[in-house]
Protein backbone atom coordinates (compact mmCIF):
# COMPACT_ATOMS: atom_id res chain seq x y z
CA UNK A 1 0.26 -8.60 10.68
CA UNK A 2 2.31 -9.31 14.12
CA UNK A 3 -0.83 -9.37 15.52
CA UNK A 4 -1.89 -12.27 13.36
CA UNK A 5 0.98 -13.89 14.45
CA UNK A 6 0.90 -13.21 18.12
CA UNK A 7 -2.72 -14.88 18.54
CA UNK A 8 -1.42 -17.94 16.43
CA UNK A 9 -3.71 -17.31 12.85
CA UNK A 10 -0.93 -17.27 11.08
CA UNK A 11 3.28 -18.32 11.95
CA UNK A 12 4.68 -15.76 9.53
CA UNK A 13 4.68 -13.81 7.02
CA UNK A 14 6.79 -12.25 4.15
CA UNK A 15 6.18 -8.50 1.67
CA UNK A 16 7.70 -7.56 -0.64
CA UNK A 17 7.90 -4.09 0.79
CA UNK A 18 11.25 -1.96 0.26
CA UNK A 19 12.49 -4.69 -2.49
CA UNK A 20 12.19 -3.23 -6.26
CA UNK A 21 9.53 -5.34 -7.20
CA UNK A 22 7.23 -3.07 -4.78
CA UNK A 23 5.97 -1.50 -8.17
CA UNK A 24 3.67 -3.89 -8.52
CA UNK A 25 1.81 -3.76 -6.13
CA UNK A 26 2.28 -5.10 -2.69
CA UNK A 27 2.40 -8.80 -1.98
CA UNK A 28 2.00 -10.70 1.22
CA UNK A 29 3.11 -14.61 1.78
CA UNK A 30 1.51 -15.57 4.73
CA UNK A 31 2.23 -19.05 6.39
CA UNK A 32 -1.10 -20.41 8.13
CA UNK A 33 -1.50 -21.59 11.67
CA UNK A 34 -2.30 -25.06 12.26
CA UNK A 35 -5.92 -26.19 10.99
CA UNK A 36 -6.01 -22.07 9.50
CA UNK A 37 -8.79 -21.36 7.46
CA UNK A 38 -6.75 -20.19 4.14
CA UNK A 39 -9.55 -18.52 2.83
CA UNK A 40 -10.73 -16.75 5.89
CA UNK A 41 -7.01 -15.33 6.38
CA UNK A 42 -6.44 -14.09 2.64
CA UNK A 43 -9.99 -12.30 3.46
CA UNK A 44 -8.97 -10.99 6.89
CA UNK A 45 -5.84 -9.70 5.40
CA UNK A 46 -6.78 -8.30 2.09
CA UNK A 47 -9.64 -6.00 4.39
CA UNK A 48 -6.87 -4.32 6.20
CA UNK A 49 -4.54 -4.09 3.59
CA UNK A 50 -6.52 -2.86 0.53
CA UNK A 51 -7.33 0.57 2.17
CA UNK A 52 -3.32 0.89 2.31
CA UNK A 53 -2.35 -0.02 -1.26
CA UNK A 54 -4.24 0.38 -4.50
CA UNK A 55 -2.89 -3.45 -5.17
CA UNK A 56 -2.26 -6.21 -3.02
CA UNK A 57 -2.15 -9.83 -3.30
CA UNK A 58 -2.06 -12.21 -0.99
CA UNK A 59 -0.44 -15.73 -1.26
CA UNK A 60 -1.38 -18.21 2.04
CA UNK A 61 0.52 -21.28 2.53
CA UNK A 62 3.52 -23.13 3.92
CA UNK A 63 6.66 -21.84 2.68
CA UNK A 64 8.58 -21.72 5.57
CA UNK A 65 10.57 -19.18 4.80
CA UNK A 66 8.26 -16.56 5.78
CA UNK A 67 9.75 -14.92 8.56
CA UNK A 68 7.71 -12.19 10.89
């Protein structure tokens, strides 16, 4: 994911990893870079991430409070 954000596909991004609510499954905010393709990143992200948790979902858009 910090790679993401060092080559400028996305600005940030937010999990709910280590909070209680990991139970269900891991989720990922992701704020897009300018002109991102939202689709492409949810794809890009959900390849690498699937193999690492039986359930992750992946919210792109522009909350700004995504943080890397």
């Amino acid at each position: 994911m910090n790679g993401l954000v060092r080559e400028g596909v996305i600005t940030g991004f937010k999990t709910n990893r280590g909070d209680k609510s990991h139970q269900d499954g891991l989720q990922v905010n992701v704020v897009p870079g300018a002109g991102g393709d939202v689709e492409g990143i949810r794809s890009q992200i959900l390849a690498v991430l699937t193999p690492l948790d039986d359930e992750v979902t992946v919210t792109v858009g522009g909350d700004n409070s995504a943080g890397a």
